[in-house]
Protein backbone atom coordinates (compact mmCIF):
# COMPACT_ATOMS: atom_id res chain seq x y z
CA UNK A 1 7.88 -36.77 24.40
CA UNK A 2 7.77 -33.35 22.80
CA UNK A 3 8.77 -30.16 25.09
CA UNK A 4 7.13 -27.30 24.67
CA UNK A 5 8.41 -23.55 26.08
CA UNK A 6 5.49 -22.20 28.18
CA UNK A 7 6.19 -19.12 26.23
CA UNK A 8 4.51 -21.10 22.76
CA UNK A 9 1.48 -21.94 24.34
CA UNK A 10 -0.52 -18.24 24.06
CA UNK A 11 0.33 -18.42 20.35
CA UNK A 12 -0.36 -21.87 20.15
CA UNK A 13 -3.95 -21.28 21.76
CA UNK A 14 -4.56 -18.39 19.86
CA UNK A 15 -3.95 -20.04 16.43
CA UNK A 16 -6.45 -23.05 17.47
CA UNK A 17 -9.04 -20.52 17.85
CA UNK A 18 -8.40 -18.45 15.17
CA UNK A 19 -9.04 -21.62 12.82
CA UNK A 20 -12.48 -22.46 14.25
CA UNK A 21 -14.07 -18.85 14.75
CA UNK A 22 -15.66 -16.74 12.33
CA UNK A 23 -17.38 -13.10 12.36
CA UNK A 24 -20.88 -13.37 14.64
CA UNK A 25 -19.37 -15.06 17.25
CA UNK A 26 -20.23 -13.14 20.92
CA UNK A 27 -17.76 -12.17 23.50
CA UNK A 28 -19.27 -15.57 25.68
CA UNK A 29 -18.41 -18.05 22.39
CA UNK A 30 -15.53 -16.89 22.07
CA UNK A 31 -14.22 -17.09 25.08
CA UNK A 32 -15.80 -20.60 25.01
CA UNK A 33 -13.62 -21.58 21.77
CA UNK A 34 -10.62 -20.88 24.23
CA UNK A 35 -11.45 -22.42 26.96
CA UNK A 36 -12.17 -25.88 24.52
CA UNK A 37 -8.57 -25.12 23.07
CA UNK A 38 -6.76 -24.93 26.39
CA UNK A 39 -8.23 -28.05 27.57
CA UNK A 40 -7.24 -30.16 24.63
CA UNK A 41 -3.96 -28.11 25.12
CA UNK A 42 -4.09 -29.52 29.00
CA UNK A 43 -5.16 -32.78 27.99
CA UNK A 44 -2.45 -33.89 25.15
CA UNK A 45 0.39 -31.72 27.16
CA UNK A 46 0.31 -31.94 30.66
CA UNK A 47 2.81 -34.63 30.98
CA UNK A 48 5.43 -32.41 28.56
CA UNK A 49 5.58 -29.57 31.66
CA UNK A 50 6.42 -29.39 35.21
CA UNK A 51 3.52 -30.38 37.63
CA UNK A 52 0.85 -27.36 37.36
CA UNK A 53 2.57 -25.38 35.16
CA UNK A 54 0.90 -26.12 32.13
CA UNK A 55 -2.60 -25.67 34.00
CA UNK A 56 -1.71 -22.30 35.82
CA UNK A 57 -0.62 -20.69 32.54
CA UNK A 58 -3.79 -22.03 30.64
CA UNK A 59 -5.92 -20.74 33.83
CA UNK A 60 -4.18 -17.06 33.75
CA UNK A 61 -4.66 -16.89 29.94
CA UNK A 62 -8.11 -17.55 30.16
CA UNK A 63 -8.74 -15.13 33.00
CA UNK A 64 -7.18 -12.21 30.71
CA UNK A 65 -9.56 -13.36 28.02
CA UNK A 66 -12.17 -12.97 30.37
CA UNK A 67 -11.68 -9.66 30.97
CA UNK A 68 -10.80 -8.49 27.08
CA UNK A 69 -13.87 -10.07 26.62
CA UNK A 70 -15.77 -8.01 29.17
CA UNK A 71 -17.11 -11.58 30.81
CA UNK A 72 -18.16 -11.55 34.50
CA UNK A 73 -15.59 -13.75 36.83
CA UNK A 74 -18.51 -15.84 38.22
């Protein structure tokens, strides 16, 4: 079992959705893209964290996208 810091998992996430986006994307795909990432992130890693850690960063990082994004919290 690999352990990953917490800390790694914004860049991590961000890297994943860097590879797969492109220019033309809108605020609402893009924000999908991460959400995809962070549940293949939550899927292949929850085991390598503490119970709900893994899943309350993912959620927080998401909801910050949300708002870069301008997305409603809905």
């Amino acid at each position: 079992m690999t352990i990953h810091k917490v800390s790694e998992i914004g860049s991590r996430l961000e890297k994943a959705v860097m590879i797969v986006s492109h220019d033309g994307l809108s605020p609402q795909e893009m924000y999908n893209l991460y959400e995809l990432a962070a549940i293949q992130i939550l899927d292949s890693e929850f085991d390598d964290y503490s119970e709900g850690e893994l899943e309350r960063y993912l959620m927080s990082y998401l909801e910050r996208k949300r708002g870069e994004f301008g997305l409603d919290f809905d």
